[in-house]
C-alpha atoms as a PDB file:
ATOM      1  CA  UNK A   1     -22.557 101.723 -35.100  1.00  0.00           C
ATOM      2  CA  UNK A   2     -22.415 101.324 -39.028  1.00  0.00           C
ATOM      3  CA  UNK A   3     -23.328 104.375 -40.670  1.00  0.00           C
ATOM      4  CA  UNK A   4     -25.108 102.700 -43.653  1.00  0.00           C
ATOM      5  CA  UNK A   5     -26.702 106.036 -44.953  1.00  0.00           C
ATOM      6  CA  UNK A   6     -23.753 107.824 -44.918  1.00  0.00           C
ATOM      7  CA  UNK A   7     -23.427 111.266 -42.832  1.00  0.00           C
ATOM      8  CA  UNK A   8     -24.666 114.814 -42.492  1.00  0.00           C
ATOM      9  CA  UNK A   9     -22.173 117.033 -42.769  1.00  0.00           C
ATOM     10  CA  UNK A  10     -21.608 120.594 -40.497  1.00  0.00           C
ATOM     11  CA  UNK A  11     -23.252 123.504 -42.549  1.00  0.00           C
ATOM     12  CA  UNK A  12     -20.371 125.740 -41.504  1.00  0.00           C
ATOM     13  CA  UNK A  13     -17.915 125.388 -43.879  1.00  0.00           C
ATOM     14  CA  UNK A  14     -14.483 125.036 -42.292  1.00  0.00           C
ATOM     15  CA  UNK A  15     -11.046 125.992 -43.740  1.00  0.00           C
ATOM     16  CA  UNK A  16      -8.905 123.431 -45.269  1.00  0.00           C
ATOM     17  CA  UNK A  17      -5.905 122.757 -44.416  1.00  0.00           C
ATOM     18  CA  UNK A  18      -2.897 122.661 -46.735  1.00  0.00           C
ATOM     19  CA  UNK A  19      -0.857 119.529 -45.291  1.00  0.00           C
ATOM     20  CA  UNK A  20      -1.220 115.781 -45.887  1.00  0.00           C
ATOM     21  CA  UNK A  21      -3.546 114.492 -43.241  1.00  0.00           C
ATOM     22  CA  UNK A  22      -2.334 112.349 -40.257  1.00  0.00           C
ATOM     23  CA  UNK A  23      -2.898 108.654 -41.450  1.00  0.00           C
ATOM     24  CA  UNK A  24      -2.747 106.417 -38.248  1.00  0.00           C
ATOM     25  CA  UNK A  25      -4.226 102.713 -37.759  1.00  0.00           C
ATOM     26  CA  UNK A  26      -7.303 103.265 -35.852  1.00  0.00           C
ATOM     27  CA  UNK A  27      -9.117 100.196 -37.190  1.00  0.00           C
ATOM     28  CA  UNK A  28      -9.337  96.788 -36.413  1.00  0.00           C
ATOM     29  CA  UNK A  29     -10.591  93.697 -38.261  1.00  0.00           C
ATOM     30  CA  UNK A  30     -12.365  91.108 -36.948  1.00  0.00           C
ATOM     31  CA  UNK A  31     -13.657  87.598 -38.108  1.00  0.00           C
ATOM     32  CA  UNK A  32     -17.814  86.956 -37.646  1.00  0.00           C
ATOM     33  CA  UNK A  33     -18.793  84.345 -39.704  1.00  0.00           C
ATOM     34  CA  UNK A  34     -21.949  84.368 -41.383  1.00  0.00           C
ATOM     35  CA  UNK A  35     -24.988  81.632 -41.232  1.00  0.00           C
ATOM     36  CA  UNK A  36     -25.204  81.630 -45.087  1.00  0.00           C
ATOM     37  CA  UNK A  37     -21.732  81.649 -45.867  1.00  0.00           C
ATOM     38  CA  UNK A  38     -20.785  78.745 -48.585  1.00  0.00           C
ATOM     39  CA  UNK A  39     -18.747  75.944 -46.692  1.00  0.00           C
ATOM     40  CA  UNK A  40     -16.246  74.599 -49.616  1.00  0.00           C
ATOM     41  CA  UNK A  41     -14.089  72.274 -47.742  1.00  0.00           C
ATOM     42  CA  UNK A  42     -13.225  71.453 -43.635  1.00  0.00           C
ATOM     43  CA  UNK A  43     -10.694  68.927 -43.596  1.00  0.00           C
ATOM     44  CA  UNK A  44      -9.194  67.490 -40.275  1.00  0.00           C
ATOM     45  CA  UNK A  45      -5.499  66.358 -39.982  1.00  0.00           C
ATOM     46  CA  UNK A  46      -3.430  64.480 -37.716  1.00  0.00           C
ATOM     47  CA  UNK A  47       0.201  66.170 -38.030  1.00  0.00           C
ATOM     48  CA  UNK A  48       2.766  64.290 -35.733  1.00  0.00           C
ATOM     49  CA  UNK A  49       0.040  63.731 -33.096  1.00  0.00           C
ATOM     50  CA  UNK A  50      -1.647  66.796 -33.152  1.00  0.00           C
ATOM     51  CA  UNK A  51      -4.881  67.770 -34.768  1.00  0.00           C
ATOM     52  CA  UNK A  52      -5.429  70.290 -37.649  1.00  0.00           C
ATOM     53  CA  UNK A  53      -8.151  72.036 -38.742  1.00  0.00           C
ATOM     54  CA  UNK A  54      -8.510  74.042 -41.940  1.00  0.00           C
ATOM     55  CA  UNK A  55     -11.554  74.989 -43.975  1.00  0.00           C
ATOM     56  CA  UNK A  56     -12.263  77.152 -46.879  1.00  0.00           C
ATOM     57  CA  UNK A  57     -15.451  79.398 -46.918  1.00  0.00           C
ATOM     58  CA  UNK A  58     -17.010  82.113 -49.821  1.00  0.00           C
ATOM     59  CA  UNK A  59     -19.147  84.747 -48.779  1.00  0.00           C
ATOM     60  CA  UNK A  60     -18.149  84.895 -45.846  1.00  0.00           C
ATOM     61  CA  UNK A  61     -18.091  87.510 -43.177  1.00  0.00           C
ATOM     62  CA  UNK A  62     -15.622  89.975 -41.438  1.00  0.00           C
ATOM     63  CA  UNK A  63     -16.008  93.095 -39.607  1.00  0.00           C
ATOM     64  CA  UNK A  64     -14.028  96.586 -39.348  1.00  0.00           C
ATOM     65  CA  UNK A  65     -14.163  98.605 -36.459  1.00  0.00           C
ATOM     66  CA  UNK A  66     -12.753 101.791 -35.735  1.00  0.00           C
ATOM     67  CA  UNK A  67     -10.802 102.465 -32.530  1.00  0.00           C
ATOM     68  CA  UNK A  68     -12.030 106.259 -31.879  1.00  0.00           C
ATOM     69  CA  UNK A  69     -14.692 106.582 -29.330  1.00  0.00           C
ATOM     70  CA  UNK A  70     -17.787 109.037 -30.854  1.00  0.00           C
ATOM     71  CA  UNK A  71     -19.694 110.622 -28.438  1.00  0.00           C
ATOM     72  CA  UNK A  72     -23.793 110.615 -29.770  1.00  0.00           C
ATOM     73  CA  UNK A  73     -26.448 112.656 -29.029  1.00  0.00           C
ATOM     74  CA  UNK A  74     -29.037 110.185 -28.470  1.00  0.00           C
ATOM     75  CA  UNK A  75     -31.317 112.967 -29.739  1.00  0.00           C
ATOM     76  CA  UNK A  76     -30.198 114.641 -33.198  1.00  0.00           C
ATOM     77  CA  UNK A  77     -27.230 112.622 -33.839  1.00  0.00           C
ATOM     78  CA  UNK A  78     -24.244 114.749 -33.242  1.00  0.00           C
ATOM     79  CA  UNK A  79     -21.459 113.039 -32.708  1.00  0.00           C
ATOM     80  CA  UNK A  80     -17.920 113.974 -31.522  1.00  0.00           C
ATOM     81  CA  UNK A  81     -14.720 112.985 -30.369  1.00  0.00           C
ATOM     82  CA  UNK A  82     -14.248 115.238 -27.221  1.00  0.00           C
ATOM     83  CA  UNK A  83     -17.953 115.257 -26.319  1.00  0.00           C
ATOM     84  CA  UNK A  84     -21.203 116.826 -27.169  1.00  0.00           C
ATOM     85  CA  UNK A  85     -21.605 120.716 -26.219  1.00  0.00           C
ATOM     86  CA  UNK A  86     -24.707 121.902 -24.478  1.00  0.00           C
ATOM     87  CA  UNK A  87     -25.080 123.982 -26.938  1.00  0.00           C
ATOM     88  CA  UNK A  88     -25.687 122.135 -30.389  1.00  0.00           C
ATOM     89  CA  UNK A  89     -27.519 121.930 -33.508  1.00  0.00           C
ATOM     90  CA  UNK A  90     -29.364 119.081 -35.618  1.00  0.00           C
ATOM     91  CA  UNK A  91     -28.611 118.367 -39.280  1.00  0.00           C
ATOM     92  CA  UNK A  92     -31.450 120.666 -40.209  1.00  0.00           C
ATOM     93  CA  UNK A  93     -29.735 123.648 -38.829  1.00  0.00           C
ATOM     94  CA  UNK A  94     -32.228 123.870 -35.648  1.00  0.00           C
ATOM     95  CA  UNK A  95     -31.010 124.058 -31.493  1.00  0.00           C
ATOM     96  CA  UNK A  96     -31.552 120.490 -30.603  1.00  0.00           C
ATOM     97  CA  UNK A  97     -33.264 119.449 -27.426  1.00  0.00           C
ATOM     98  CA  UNK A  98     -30.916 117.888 -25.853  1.00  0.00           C
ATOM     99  CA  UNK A  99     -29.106 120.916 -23.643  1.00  0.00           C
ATOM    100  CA  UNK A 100     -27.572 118.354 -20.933  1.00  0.00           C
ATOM    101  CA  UNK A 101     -24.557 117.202 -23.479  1.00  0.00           C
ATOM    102  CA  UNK A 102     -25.839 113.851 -22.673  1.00  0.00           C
ATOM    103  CA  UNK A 103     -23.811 111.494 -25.119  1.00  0.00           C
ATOM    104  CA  UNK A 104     -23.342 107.644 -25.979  1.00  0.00           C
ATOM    105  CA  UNK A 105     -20.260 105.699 -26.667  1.00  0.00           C
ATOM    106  CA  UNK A 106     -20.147 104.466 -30.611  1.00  0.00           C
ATOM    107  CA  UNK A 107     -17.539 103.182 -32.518  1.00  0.00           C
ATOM    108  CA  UNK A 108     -17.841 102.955 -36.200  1.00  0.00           C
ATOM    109  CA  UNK A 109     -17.963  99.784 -37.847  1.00  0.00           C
ATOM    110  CA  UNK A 110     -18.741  98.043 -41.405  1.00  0.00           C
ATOM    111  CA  UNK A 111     -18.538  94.572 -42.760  1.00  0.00           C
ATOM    112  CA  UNK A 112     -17.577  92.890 -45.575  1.00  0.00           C
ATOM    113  CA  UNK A 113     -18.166  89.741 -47.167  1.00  0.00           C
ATOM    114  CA  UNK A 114     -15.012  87.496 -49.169  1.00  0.00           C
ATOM    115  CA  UNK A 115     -13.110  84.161 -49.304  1.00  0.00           C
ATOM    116  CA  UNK A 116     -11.523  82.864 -45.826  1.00  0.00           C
ATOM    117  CA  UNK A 117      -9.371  80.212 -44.738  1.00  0.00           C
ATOM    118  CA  UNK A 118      -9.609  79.261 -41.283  1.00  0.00           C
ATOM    119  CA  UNK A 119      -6.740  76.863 -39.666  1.00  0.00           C
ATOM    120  CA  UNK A 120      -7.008  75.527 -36.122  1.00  0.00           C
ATOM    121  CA  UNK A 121      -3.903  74.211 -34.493  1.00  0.00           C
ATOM    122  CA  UNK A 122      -5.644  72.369 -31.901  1.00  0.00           C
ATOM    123  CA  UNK A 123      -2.540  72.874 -29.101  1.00  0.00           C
ATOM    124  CA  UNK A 124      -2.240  75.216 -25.809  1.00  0.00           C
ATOM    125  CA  UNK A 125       0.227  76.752 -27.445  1.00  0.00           C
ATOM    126  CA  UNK A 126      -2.477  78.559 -29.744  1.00  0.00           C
ATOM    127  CA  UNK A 127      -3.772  80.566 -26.273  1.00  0.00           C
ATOM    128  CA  UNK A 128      -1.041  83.149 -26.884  1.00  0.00           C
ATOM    129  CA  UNK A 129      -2.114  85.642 -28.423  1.00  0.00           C
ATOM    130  CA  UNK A 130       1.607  87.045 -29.373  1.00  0.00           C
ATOM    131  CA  UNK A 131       2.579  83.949 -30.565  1.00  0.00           C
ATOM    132  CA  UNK A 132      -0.391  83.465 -32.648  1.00  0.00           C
ATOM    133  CA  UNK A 133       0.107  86.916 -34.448  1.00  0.00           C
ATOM    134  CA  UNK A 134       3.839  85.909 -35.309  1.00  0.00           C
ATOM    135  CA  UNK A 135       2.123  82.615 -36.950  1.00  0.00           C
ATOM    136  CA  UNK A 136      -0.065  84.416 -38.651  1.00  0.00           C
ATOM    137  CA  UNK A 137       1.934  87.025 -40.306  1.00  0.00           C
ATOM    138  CA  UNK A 138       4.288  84.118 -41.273  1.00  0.00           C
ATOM    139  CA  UNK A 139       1.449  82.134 -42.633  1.00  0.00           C
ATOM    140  CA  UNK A 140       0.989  85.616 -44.562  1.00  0.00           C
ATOM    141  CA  UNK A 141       4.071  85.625 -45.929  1.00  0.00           C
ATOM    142  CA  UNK A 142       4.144  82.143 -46.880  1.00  0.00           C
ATOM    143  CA  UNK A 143       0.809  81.903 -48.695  1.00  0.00           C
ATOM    144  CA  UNK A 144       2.361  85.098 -50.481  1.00  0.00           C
ATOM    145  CA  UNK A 145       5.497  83.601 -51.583  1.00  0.00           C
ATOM    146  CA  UNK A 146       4.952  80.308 -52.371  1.00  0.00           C
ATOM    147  CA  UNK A 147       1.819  80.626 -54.276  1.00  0.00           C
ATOM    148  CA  UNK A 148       2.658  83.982 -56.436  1.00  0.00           C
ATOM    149  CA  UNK A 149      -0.097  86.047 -54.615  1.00  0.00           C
ATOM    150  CA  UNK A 150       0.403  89.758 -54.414  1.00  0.00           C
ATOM    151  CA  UNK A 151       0.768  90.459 -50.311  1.00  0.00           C
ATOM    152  CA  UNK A 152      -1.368  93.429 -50.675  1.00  0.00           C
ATOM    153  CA  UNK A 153      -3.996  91.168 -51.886  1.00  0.00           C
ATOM    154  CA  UNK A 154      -4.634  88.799 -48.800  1.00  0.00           C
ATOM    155  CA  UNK A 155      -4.874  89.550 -44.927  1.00  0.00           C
ATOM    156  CA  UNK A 156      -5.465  88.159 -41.879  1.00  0.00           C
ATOM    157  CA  UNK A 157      -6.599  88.347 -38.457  1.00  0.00           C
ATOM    158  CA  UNK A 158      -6.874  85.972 -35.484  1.00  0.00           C
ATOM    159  CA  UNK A 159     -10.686  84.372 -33.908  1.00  0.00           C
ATOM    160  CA  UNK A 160     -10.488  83.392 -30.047  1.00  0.00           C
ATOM    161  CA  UNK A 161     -12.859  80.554 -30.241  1.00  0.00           C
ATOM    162  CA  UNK A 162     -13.705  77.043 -28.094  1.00  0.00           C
ATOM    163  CA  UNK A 163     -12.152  73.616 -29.027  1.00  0.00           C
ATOM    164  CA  UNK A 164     -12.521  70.766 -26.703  1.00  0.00           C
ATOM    165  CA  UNK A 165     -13.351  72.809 -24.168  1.00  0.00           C
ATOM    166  CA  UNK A 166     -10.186  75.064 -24.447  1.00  0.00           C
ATOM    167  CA  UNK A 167      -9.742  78.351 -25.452  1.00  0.00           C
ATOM    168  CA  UNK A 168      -7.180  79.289 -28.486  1.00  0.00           C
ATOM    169  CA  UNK A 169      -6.803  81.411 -31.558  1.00  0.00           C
ATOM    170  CA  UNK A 170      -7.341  80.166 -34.932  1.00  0.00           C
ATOM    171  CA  UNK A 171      -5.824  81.814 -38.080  1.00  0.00           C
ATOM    172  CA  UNK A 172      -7.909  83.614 -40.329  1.00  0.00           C
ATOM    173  CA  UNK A 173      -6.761  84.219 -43.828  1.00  0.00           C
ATOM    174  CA  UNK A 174      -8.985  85.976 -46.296  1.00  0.00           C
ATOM    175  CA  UNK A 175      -8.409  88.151 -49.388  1.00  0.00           C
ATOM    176  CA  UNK A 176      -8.739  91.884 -49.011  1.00  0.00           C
ATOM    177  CA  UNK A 177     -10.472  92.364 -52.127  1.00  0.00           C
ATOM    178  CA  UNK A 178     -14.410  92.546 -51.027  1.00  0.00           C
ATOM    179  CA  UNK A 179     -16.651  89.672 -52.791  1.00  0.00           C
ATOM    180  CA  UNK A 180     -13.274  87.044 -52.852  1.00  0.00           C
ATOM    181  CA  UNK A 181     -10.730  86.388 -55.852  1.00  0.00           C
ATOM    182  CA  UNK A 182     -10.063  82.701 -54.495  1.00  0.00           C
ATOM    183  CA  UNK A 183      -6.782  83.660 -53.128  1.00  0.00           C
ATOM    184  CA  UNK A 184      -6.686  82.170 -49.385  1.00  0.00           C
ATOM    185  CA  UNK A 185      -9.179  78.873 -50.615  1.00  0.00           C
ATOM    186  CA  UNK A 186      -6.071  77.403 -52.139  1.00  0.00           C
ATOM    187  CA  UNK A 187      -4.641  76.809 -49.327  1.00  0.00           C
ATOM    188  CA  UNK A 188      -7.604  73.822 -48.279  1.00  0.00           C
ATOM    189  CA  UNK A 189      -6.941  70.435 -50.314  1.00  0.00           C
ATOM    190  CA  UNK A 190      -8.207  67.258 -49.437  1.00  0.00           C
ATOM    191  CA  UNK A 191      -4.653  66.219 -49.168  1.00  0.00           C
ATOM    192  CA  UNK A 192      -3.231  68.963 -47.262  1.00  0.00           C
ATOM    193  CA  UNK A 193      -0.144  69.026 -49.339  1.00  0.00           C
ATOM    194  CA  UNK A 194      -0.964  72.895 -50.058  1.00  0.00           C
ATOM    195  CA  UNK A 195      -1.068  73.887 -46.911  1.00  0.00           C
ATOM    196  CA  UNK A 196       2.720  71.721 -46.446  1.00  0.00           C
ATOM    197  CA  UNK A 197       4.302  73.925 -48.681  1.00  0.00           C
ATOM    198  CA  UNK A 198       2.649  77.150 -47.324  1.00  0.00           C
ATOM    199  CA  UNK A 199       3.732  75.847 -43.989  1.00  0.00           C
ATOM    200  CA  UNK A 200       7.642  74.941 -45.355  1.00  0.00           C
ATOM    201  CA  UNK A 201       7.575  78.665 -47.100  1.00  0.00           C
ATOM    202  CA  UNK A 202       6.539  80.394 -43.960  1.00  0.00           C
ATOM    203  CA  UNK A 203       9.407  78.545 -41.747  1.00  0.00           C
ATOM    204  CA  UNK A 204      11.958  79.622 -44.253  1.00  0.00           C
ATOM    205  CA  UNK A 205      10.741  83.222 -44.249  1.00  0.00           C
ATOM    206  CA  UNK A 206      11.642  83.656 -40.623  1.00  0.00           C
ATOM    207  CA  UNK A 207      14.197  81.162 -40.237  1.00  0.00           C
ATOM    208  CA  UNK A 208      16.209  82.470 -43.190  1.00  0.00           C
ATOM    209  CA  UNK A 209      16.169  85.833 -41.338  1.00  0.00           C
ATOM    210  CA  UNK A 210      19.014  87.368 -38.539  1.00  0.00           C
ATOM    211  CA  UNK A 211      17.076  89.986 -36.856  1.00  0.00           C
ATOM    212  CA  UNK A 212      16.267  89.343 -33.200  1.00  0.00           C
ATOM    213  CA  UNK A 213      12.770  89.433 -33.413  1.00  0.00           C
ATOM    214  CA  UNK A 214      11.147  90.718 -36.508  1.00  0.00           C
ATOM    215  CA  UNK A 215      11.579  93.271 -39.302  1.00  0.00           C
ATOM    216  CA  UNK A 216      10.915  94.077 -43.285  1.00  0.00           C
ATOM    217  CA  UNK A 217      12.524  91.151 -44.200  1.00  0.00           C
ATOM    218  CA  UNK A 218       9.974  88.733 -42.453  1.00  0.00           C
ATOM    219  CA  UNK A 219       6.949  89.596 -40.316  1.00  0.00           C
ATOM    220  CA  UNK A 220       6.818  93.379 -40.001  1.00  0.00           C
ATOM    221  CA  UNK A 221       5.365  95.272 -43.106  1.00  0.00           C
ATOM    222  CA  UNK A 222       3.310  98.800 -43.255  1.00  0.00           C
ATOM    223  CA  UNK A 223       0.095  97.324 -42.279  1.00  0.00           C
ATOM    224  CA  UNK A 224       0.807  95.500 -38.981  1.00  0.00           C
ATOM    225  CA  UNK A 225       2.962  98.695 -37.422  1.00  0.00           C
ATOM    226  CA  UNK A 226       0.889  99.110 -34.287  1.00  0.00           C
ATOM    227  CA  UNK A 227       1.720  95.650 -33.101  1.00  0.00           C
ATOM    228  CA  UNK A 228       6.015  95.477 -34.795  1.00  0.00           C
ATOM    229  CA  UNK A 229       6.749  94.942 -30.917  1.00  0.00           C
ATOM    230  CA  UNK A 230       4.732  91.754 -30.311  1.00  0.00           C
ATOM    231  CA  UNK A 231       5.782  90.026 -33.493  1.00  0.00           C
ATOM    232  CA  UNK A 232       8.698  87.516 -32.956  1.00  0.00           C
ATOM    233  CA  UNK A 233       9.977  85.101 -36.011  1.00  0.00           C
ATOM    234  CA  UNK A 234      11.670  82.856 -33.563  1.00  0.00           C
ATOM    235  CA  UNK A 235       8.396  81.942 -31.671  1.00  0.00           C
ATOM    236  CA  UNK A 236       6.673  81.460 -35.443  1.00  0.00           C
ATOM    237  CA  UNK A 237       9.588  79.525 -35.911  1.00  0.00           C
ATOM    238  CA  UNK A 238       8.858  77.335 -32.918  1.00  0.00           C
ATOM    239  CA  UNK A 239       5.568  76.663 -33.419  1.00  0.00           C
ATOM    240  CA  UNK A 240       5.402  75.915 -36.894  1.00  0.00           C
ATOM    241  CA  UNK A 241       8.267  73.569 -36.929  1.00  0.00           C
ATOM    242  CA  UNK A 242       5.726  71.138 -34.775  1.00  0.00           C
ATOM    243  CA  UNK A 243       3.348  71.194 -37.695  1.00  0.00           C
ATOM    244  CA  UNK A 244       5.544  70.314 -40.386  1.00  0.00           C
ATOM    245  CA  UNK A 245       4.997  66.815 -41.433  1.00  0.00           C
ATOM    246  CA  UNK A 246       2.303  63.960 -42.761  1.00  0.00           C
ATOM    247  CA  UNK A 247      -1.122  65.180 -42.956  1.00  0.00           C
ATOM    248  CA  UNK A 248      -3.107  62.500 -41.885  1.00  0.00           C
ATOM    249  CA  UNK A 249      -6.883  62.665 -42.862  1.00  0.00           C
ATOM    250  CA  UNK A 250      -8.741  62.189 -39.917  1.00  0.00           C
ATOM    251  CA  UNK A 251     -12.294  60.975 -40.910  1.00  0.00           C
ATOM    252  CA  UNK A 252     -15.371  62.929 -40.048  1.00  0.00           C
ATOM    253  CA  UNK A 253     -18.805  61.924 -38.129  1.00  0.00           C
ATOM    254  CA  UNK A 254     -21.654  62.630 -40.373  1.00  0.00           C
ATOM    255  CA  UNK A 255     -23.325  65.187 -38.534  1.00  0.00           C
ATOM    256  CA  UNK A 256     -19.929  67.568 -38.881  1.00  0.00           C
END
């Protein structure tokens, strides 16, 4: 459910508390497309026998969704986290009709439109979905590093999608600034070399580290806490280390 009018707030007033509110990571973002986004450039590689897919897009679309479960009122609008009392009122102050505590399940959601970068490894490899995070965040950290971008400034987030007929992840890089700053698009060049020295960046970011599996130094930061225990530098390592190499342009049928 996307509250796009905003909501209507309890008339009671309630006290407020004088600590810091609990800030946990109850969101999740999630890569849609959009119909009318602005294709800039899909390029197709062949990297030591293996194919490669990367392409730019502006005005594009993502998707944030919350992780809480709301309980509804299907009739007023009341909405909860531990349920809807019998006993209620509407916005307008008044005893709403619904005395059952019948309730549905919402979570809350909006979108965003910005620059993305989508890259395909087309490999088996890309089904794991642990693997694919640590390649991801290393990608992060690469993009970051070599190309002077402020971390803050670009995310990420993985889309389970169907190529030739199997089922994998592709990275999704896009900047975090709504609208697009052109961060992630640099990434896309005709001759791949960009994407090279993204890819040799993000190998020396975890190979140049000596924890076991991940931490501050390579794929962990603030942002990615809820999933610090599936993130694993050597596996980036290992994958990426396939994909380093010529980019050979692999030409295009008309209708792609």
């Amino acid at each position: 459910m996307e509250p796009r009018m905003g909501f209507c707030a309890e008339k009671e007033a309630r006290p407020v508390p004088m600590h810091r509110p609990e800030h946990d990571f109850k969101t999740d973002d999630y890569y849609i497309g959009d119909p009318h986004r602005n294709l800039i450039a899909k390029q197709i590689f062949e990297v030591n026998g293996q194919v490669l897919q990367i392409e730019s897009t502006s005005n594009d679309s993502l998707v944030v969704i919350g992780q809480t479960d709301y309980k509804v009122c299907p009739a007023c609008g009341y909405a909860s986290e531990t349920g809807v009392p019998l006993e209620h009122k509407n916005f307008r102050g008044y005893r709403c009709v619904n005395k059952e505590g019948n309730s549905t399940e919402y979570r809350l959601s909006h979108d965003f439109k910005t620059d993305v970068a989508k890259i395909t490894f087309v490999t088996q490899e890309a089904a794991d979905i642990n693997v694919m995070l640590s390649v991801l965040y290393a990608l992060l950290e690469g993009l970051s590093r070599e190309m002077g971008i402020e971390r803050t400034d670009i995310k990420g987030c993985l889309f389970y999608t169907s190529v030739d007929g199997c089922m994998i992840f592709s990275v999704v890089l896009y900047d975090a600034v709504a609208g697009g700053a052109g961060h992630v698009r640099r990434i896309v060049t005709a001759d791949g070399q960009a994407f090279q020295q993204v890819l040799a960046k993000a190998i020396s970011v975890v190979d140049s580290c000596n924890c076991d599996s991940s931490c501050y130094r390579c794929l962990r930061n603030y942002y990615n806490q809820k999933i610090h225990d599936n993130l694993n530098r050597k596996q980036a390592s290992a994958f990426l280390h396939q994909w380093a190499g010529n980019m050979t342009p692999i030409r295009q049928n008309a209708s792609e």
